[in-house]
Protein backbone atom coordinates (compact mmCIF):
# COMPACT_ATOMS: atom_id res chain seq x y z
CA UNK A 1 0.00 0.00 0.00
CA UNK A 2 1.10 3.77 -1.12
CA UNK A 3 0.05 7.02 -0.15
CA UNK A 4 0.46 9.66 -2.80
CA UNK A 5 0.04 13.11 -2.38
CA UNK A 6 -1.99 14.14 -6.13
CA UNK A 7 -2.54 17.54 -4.92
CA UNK A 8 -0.67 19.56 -7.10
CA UNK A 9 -1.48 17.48 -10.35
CA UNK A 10 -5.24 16.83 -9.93
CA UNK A 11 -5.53 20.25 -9.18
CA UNK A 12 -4.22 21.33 -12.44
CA UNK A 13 -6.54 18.45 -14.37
CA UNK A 14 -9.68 19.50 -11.94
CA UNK A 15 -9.88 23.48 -12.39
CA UNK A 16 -8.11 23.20 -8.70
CA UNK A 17 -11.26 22.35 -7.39
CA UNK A 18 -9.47 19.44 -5.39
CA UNK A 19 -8.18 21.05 -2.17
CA UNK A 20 -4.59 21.33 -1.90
CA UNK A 21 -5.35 18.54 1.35
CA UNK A 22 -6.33 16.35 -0.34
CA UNK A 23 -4.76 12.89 -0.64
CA UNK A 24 -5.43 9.38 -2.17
CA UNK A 25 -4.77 6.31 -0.97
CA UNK A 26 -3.92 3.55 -3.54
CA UNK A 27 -2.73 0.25 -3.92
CA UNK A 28 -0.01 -1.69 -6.59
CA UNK A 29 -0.40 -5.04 -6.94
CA UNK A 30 0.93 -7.53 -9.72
CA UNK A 31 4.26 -5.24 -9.92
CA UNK A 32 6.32 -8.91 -9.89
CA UNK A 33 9.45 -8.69 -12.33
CA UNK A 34 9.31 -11.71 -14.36
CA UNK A 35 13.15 -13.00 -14.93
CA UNK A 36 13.95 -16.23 -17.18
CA UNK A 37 14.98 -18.82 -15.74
CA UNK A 38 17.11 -21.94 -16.71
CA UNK A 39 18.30 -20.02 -19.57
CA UNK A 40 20.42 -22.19 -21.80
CA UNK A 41 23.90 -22.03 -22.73
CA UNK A 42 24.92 -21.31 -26.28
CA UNK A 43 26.32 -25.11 -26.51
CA UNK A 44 25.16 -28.06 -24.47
CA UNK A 45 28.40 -29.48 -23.60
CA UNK A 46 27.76 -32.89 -23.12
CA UNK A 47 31.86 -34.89 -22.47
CA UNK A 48 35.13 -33.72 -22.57
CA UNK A 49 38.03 -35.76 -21.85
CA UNK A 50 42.03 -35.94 -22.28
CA UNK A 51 43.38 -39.22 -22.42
CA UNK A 52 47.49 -40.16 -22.42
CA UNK A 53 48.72 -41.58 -25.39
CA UNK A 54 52.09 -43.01 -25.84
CA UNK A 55 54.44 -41.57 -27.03
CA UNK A 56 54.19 -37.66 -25.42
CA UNK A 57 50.87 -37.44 -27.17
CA UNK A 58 47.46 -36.37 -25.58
CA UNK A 59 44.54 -37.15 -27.59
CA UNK A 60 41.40 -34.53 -26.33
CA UNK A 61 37.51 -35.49 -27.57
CA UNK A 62 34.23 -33.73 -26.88
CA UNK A 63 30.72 -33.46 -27.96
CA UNK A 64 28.00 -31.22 -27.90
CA UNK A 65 24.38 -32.15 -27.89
CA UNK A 66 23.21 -28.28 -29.74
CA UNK A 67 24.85 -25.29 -30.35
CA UNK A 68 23.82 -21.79 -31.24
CA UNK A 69 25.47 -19.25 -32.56
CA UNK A 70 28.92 -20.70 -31.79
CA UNK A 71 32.15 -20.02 -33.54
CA UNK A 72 34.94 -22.24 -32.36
CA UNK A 73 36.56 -24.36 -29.60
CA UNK A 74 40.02 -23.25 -28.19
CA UNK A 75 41.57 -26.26 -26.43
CA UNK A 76 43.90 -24.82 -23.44
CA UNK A 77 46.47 -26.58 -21.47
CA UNK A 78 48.72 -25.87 -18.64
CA UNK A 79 51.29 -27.14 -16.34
CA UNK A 80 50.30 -25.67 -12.98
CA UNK A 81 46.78 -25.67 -13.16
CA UNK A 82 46.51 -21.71 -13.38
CA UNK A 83 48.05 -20.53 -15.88
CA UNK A 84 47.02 -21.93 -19.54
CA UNK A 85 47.86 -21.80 -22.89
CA UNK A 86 46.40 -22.14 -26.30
CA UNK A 87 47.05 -25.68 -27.89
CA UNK A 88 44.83 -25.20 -30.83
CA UNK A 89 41.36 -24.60 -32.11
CA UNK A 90 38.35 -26.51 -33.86
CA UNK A 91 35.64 -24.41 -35.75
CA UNK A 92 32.28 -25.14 -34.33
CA UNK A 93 28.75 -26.10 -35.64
CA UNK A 94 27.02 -22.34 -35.95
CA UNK A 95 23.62 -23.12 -35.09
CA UNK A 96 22.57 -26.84 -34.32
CA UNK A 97 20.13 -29.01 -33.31
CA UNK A 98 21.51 -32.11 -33.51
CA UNK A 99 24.76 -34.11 -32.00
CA UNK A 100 28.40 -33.00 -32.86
CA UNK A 101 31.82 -34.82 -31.61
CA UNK A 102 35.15 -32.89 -32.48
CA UNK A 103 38.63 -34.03 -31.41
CA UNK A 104 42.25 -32.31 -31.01
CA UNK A 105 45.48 -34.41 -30.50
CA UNK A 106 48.36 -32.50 -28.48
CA UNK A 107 52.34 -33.86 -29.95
CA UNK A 108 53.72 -31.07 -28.64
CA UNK A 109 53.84 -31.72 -24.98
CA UNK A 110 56.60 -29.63 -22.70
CA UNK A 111 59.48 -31.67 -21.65
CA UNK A 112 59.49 -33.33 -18.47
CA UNK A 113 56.18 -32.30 -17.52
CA UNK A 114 54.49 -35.24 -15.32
CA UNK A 115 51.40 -33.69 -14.85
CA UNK A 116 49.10 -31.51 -17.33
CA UNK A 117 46.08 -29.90 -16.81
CA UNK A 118 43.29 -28.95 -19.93
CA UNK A 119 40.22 -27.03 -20.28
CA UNK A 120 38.20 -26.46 -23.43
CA UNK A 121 37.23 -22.93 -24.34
CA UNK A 122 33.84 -22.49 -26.39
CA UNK A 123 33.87 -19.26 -27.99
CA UNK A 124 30.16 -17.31 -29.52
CA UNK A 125 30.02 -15.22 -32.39
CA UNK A 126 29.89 -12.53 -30.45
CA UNK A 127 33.14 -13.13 -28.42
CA UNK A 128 31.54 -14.70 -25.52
CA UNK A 129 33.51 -17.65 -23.69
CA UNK A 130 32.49 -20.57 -21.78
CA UNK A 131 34.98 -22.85 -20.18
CA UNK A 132 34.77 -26.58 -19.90
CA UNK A 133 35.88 -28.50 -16.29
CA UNK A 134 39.86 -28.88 -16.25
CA UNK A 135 40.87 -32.49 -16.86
CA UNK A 136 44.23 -33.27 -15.35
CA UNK A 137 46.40 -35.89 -17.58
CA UNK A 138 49.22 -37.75 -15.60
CA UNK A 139 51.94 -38.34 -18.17
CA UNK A 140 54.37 -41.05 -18.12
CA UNK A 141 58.00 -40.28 -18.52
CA UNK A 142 59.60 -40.36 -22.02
CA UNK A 143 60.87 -43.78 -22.80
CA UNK A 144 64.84 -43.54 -24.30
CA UNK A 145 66.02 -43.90 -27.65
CA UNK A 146 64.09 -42.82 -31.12
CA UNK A 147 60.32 -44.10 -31.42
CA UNK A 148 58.27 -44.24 -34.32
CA UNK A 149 54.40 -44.04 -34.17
CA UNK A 150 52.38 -45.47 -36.13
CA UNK A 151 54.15 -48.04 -37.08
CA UNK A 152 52.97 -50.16 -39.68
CA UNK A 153 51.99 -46.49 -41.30
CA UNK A 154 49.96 -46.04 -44.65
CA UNK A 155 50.89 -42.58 -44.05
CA UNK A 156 53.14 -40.19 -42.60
CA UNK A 157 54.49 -40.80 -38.60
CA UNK A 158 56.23 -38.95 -36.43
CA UNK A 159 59.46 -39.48 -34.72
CA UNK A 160 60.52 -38.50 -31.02
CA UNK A 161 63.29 -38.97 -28.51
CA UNK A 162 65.51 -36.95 -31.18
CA UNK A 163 67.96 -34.46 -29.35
CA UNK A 164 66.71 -31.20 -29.89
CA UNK A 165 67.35 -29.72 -33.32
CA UNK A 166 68.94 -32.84 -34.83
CA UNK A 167 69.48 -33.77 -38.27
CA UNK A 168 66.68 -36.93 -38.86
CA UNK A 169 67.49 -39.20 -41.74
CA UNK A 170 65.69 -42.34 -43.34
CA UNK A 171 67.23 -45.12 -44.76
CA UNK A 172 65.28 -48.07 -47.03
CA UNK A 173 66.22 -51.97 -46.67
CA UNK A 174 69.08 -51.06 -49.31
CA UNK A 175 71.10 -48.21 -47.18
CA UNK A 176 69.89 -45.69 -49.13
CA UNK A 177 68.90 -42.35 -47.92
CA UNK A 178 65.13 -41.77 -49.31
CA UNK A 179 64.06 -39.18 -46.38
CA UNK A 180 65.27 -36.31 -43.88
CA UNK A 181 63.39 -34.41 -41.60
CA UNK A 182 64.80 -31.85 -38.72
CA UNK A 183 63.32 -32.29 -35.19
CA UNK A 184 62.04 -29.38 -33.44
CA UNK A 185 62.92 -28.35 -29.57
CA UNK A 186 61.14 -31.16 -28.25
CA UNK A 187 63.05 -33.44 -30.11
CA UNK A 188 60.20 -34.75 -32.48
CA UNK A 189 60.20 -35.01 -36.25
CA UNK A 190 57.71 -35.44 -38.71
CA UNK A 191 58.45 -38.26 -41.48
CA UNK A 192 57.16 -37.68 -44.87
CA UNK A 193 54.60 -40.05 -46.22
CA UNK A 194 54.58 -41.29 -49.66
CA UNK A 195 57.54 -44.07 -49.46
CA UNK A 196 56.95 -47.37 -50.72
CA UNK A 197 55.75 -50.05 -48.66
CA UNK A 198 58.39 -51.65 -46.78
CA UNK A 199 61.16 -51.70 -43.73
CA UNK A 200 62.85 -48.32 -43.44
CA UNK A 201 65.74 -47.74 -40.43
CA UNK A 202 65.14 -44.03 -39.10
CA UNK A 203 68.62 -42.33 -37.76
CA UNK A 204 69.00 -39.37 -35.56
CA UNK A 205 73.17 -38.90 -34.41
CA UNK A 206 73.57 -42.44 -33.07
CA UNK A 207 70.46 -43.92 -32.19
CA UNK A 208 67.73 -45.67 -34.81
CA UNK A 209 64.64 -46.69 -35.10
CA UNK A 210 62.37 -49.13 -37.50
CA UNK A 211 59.54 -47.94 -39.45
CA UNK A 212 57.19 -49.85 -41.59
CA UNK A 213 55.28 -48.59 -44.04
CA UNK A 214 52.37 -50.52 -45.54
């Protein structure tokens, strides 16, 4: 209940026959703000997950049940838990209605790290972010010597356990040089596909390793 002093205006309206006294006594009722409620997200997240892969590899999946108006995923990963960086990014559905699954595979993992954390990072066309739960990933400690993966390959691999920087060389069943790659900082390489099928010896200073291509 309100009291309202209408003197002064109903005076005006009323040739001020309404004496300047005079007051009204009125009541407000159905003045309830309405406000929406379990509003939903521009993407129904529905899994995440980061599973170890040997060797130093983290393969990442998710799905989504709709999306609207979304632009991309931004896969994020860091080493304390607090502090993340970009890994790479997926380009989303838009605007759907039905089921989507995407997937990201990490090769680049820091050295030595035993423990990595990653969140996923949905992005709208308007800018607007939504992060994902973190999903630690324990990873096991880099076995010695060169390693080849896939192997049999119908296509390219990659090497690791290169030292950093080093020349990468690949030999056929004859000795002869038919490849050479240069591995990066963490000591991986990627091997060119395209060889003919067979046994191939991959060198790196003085260690090797077998490949097979199918």
């Amino acid at each position: 209940m309100y009291r309202l002093d209408l003197a002064t205006g109903l005076a005006k309206r009323l040739g001020n026959t309404v004496p300047a006294s005079t007051s009204f006594n009125f009541e407000i009722r159905d003045l309830a703000v309405s406000l929406p409620v379990n509003v939903p997200l521009p993407v129904e997240l529905v899994s995440f997950t980061a599973v170890a892969e040997a060797p130093a590899t983290v393969r990442l999946a998710w799905a989504t049940a709709s999306e609207t108006h979304s632009a991309y995923f931004a896969v994020e990963r860091s080493t304390d838990g607090t502090r993340y960086a970009p890994v790479g990014q997926v380009a989303a559905a838009g605007t759907s209605a039905t089921a989507h699954a995407y997937g990201l595979t990490d090769v680049a993992l820091p050295a030595g790290a035993a423990l990595l954390y990653y969140r996923l990072r949905q992005v709208d066309q308007d800018g607007t972010s939504h992060y994902s739960l973190v999903r630690p990933v324990a990873i096991a400690p880099a076995a010695t010597g060169l390693r080849v993966y896939p192997t049999p390959a119908s296509a390219a691999a990659t090497l690791t356990g290169a030292p950093s920087g080093a020349a990468v060389q690949v030999f056929d069943a004859r000795g002869r040089r038919v490849a050479a790659a240069m591995a990066d900082a963490t000591g991986t390489a990627a091997l060119a596909a395209g060889l003919p099928p067979g046994v191939y010896v991959v060198r790196s200073g003085s260690r090797t390793a077998r490949w097979v291509v199918e």
